[in-house]
Protein backbone atom coordinates (compact mmCIF):
# COMPACT_ATOMS: atom_id res chain seq x y z
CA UNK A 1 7.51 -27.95 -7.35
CA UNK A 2 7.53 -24.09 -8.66
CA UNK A 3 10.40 -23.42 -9.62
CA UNK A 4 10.55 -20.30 -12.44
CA UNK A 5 13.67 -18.82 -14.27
CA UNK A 6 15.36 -16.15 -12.49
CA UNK A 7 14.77 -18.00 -9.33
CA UNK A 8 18.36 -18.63 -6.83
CA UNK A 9 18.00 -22.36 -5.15
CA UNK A 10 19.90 -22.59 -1.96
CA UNK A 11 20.70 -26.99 -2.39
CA UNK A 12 21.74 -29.76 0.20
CA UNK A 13 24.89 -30.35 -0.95
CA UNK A 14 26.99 -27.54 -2.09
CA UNK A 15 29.12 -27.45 -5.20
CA UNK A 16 32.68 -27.91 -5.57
CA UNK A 17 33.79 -25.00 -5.56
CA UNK A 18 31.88 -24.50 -1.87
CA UNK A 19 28.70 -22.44 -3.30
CA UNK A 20 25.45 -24.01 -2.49
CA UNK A 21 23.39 -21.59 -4.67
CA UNK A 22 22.20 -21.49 -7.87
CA UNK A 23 20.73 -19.25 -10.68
CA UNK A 24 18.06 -20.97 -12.65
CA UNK A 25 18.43 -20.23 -16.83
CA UNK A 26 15.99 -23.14 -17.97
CA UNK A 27 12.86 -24.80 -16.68
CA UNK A 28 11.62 -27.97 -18.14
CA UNK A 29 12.50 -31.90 -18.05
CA UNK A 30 16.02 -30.57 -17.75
CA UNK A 31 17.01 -27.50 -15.74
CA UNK A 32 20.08 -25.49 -16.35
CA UNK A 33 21.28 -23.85 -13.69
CA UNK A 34 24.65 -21.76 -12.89
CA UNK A 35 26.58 -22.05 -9.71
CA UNK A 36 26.72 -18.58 -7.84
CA UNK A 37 30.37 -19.26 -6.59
CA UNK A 38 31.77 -19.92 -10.09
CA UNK A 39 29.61 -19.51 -12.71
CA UNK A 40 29.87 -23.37 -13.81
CA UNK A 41 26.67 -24.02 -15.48
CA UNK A 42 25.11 -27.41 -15.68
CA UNK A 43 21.63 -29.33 -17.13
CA UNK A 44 20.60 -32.03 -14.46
CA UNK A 45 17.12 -33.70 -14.81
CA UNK A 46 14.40 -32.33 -13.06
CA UNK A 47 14.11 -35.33 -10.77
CA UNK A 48 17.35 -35.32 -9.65
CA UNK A 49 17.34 -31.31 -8.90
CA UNK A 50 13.71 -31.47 -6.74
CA UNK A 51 15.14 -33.94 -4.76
CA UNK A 52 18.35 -31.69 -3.99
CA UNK A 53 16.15 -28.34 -3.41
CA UNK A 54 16.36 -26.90 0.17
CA UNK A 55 14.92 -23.75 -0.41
CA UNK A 56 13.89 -21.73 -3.58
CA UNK A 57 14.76 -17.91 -2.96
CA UNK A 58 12.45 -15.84 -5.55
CA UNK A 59 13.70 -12.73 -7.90
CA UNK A 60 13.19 -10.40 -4.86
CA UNK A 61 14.20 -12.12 -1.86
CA UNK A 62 17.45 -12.77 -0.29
């Protein structure tokens, strides 16, 4: 899966705090991403965040 930095991914299950989109900061085994709704960031393995990917929104899109 392509997935750059500076890319927003729209996920199955939303966060906590009820936002389901995130900001991609790092790309490689581990991707750090911030929630949109909060700004909580986490690092999850890649595996477990291409299996949670709905859609990948690009820099220019929305």
């Amino acid at each position: 899966m392509d997935v750059q930095v500076g890319d927003v991914l729209q996920t199955k299950k939303a966060h906590p705090c009820g936002s389901n989109r995130f900001d991609v900061l790092r790309v490689g085994m581990d991707f750090k991403i911030r929630c949109q709704g909060c700004g909580h960031e986490i690092m999850l393995p890649r595996v477990k965040i291409e299996k949670n990917i709905k859609k990948i929104i690009r820099g220019g899109e929305q």
